[in-house]
N, C-alpha and C. Protein backbone atom coordinates (compact mmCIF):
# COMPACT_ATOMS: atom_id res chain seq x y z
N UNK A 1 160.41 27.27 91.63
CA UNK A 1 159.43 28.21 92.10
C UNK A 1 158.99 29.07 90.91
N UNK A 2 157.71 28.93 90.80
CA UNK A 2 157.30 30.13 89.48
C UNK A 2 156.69 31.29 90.28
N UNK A 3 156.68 32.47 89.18
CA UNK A 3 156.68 33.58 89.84
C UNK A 3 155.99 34.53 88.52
N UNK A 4 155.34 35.33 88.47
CA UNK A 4 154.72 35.96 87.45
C UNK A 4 154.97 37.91 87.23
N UNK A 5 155.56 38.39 86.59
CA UNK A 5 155.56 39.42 86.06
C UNK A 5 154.35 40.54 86.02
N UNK A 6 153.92 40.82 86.77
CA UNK A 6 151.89 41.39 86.95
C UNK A 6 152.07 42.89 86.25
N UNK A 7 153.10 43.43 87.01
CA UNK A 7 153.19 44.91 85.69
C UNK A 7 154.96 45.48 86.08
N UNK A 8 155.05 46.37 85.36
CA UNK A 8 156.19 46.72 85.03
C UNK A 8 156.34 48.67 85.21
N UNK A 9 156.88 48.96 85.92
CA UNK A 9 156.85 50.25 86.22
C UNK A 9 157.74 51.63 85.10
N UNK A 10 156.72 51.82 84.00
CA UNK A 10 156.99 52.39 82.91
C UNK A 10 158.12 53.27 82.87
N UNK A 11 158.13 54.16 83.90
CA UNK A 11 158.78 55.81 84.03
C UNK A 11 160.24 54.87 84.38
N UNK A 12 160.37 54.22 85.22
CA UNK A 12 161.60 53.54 85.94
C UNK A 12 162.27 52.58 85.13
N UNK A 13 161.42 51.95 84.03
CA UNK A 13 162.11 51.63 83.30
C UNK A 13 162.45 52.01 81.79
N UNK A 14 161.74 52.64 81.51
CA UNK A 14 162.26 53.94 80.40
C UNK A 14 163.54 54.56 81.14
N UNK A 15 163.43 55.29 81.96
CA UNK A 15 164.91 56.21 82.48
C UNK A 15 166.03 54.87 82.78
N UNK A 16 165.88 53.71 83.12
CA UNK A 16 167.29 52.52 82.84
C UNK A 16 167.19 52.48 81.46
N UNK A 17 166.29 52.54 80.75
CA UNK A 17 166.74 51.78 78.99
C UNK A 17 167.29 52.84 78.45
N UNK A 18 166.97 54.14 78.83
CA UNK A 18 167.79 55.50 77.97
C UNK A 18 169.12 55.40 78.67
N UNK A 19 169.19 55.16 79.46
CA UNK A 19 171.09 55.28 80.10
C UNK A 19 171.54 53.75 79.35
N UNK A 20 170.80 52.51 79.31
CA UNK A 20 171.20 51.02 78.91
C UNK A 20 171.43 51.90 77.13
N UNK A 21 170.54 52.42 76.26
CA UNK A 21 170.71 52.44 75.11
C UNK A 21 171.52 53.81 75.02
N UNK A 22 171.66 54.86 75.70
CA UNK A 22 173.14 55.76 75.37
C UNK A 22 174.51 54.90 75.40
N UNK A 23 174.64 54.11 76.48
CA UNK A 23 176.00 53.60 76.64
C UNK A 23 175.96 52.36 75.54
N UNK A 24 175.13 51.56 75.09
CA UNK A 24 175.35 50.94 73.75
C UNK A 24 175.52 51.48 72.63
N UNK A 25 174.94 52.68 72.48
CA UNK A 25 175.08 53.40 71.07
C UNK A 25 176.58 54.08 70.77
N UNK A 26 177.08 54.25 71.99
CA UNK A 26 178.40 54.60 72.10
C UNK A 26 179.41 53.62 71.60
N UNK A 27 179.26 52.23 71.29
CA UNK A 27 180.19 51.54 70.94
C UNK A 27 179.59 51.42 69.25
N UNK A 28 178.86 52.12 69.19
CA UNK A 28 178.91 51.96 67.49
C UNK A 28 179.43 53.48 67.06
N UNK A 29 178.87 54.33 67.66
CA UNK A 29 179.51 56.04 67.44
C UNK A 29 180.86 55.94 67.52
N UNK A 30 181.32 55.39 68.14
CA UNK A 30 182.73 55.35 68.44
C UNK A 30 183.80 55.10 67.37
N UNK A 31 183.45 53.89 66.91
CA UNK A 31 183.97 52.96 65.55
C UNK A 31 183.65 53.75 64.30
N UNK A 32 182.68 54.97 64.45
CA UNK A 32 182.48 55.01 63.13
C UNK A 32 182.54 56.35 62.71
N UNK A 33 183.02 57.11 64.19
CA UNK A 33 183.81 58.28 64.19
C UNK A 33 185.13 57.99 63.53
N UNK A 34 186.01 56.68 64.27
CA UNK A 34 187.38 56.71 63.96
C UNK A 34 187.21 56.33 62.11
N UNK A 35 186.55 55.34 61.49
CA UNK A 35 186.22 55.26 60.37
C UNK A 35 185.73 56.15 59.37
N UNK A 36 185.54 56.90 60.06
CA UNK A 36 185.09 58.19 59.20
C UNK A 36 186.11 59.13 58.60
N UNK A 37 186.97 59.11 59.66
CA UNK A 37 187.76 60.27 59.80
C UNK A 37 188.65 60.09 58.84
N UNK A 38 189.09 58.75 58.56
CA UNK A 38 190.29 58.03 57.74
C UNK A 38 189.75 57.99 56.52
N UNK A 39 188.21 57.13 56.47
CA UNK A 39 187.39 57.43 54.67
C UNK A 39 187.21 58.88 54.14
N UNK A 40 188.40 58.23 52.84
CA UNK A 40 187.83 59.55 51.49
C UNK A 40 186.72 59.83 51.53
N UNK A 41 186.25 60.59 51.34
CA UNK A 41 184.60 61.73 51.12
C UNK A 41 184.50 62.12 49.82
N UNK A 42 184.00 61.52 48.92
CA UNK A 42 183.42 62.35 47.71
C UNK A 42 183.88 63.99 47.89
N UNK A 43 183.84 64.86 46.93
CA UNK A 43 183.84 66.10 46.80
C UNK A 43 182.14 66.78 46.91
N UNK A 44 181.87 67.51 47.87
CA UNK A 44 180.45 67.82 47.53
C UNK A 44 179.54 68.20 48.37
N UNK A 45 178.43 69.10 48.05
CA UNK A 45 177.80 69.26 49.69
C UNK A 45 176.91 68.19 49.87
N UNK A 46 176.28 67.59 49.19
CA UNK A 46 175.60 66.19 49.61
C UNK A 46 176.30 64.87 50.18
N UNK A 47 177.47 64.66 49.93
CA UNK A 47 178.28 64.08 50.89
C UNK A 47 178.71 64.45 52.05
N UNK A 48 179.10 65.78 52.29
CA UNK A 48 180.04 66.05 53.24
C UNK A 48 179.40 65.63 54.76
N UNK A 49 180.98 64.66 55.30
CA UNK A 49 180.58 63.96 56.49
C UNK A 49 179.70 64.78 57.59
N UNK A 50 179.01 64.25 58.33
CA UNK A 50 178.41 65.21 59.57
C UNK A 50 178.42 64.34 61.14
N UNK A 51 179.74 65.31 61.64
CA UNK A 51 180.52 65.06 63.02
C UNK A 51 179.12 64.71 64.00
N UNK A 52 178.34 66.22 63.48
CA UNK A 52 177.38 66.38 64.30
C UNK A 52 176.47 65.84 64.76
N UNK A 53 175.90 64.65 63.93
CA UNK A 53 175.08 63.94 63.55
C UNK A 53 175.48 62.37 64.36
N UNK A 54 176.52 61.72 64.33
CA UNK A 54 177.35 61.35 65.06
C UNK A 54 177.33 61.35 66.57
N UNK A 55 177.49 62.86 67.06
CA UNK A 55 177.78 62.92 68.34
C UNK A 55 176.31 63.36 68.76
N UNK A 56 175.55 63.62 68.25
CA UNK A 56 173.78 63.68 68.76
C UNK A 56 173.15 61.94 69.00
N UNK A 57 173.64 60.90 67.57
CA UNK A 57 173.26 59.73 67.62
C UNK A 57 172.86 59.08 69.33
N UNK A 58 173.84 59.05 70.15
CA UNK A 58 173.54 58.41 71.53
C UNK A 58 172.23 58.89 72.10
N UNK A 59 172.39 60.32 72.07
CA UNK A 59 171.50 61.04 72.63
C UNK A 59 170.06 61.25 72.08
N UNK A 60 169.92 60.86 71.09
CA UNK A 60 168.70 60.61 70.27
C UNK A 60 168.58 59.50 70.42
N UNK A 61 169.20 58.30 70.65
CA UNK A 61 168.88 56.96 70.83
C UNK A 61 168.15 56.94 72.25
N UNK A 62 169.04 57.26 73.02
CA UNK A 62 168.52 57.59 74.82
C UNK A 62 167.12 57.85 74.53
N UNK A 63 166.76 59.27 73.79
CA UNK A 63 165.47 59.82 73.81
C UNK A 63 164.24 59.06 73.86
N UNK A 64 164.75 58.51 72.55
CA UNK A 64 163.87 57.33 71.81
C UNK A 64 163.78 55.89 73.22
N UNK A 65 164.59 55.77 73.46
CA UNK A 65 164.58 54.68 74.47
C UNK A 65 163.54 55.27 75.67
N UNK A 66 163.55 56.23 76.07
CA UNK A 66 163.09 56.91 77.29
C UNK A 66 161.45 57.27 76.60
N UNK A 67 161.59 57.92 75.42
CA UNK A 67 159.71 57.60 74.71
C UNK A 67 158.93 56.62 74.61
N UNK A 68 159.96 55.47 74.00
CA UNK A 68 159.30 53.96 73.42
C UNK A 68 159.02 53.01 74.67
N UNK A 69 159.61 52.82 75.78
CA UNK A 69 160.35 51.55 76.45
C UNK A 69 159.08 52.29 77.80
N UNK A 70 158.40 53.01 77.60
CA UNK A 70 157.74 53.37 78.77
C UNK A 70 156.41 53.07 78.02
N UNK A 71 156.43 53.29 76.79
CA UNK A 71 154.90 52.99 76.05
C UNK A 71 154.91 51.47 75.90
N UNK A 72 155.61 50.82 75.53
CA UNK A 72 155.53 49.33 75.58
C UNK A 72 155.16 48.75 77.49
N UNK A 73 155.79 49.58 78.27
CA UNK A 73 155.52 48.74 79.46
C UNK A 73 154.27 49.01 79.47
N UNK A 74 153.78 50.36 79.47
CA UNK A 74 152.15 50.69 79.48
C UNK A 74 151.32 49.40 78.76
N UNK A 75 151.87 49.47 77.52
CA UNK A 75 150.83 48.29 76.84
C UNK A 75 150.97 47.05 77.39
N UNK A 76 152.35 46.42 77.65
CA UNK A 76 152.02 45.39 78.95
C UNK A 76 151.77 45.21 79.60
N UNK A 77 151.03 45.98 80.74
CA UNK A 77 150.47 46.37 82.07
C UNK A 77 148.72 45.57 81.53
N UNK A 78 148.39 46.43 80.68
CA UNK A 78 147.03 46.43 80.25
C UNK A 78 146.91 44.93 79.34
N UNK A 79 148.06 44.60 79.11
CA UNK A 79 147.90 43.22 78.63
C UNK A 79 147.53 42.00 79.79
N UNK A 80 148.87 42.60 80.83
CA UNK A 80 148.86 41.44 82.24
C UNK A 80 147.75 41.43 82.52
N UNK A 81 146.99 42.24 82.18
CA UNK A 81 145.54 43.02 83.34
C UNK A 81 144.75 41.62 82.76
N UNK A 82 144.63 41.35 81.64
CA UNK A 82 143.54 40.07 81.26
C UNK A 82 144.44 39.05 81.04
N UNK A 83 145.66 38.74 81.18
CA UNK A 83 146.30 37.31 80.83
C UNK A 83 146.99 37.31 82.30
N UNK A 84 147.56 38.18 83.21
CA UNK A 84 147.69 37.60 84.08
C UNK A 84 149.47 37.78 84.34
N UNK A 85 149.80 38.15 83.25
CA UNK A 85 151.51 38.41 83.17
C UNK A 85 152.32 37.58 82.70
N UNK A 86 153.24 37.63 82.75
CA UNK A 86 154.18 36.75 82.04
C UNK A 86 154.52 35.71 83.23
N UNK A 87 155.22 34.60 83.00
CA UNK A 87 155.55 33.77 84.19
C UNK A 87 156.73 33.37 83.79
N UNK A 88 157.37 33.40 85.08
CA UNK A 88 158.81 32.81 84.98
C UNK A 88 159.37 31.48 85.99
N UNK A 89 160.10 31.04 86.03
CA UNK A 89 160.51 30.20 86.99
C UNK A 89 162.15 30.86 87.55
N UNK A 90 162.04 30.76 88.85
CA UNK A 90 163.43 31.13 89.45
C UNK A 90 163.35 30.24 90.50
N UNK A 91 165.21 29.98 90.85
CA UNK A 91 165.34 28.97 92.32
C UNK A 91 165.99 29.63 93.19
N UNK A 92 166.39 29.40 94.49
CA UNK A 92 167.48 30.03 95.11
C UNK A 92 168.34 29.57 94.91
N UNK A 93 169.38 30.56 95.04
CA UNK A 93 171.25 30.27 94.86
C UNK A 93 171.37 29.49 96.54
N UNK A 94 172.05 28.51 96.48
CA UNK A 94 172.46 27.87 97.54
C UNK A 94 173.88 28.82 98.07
N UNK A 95 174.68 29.64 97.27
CA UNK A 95 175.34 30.05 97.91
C UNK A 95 175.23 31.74 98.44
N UNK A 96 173.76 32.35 98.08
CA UNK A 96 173.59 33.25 98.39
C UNK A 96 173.50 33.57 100.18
C-alpha cells in the first residue's frame, strides 16, 4: 500500500525533536563531563575548563532543534504543495 506524506505539522514536530535532541545530547555531555574532570588542563585563563558550557550544551541543542526542525517542516509543506509529498510504502502487521 503506498501512502504519501502531504505536510508535516511544524510546531508538533519541533517540540518532539527538542526533547528527541536534549536526551541525545546528554549521552555526549555526559562522557565528556566524566573526561574532563580526570584531563590535565593547561595552566591559564584561556584554557580553563567550562562546567558551564557543558551543562547549557543539551539545552541549547533542544533550542536549536525546536528553531530549525519547525523551519525545515515549513519548507516541506511548500515543497509538497507542487510535488505532491514524499511517498512511502507501508503493509499491515498480520499480527496487529
Amino acid at each position: 500500500m503506498s501512502k504519501r506524506i502531504s505536510r508535516i505539522a511544524p510546531w508538533q514536530a519541533g517540540k518532539q525533536f527538542a526533547i528527541v535532541y536534549f536526551i541525545l545530547s546528554l549521552f555526549f555531555v555526559i562522557p565528556m563531563m566524566l573526561i574532563a574532570s580526570f584531563a590535565p588542563m593547561p595552566p591559564g585563563p584561556a584554557h580553563k575548563f567550562s562546567a558551564g558550557m557543558l551543562v547549557a550544551f543539551p539545552f541549547l541543542y533542544a533550542l536549536a532543534g525546536l528553531i530549525f526542525v519547525p523551519l525545515g517542516c515549513w519548507i516541506y509543506n511548500l515543497a509538497a504543495k507542487f510535488t505532491g509529498g514524499v511517498q512511502v510504502s507501508v503493509v499491515d502487521d498480520a499480527d496487529a
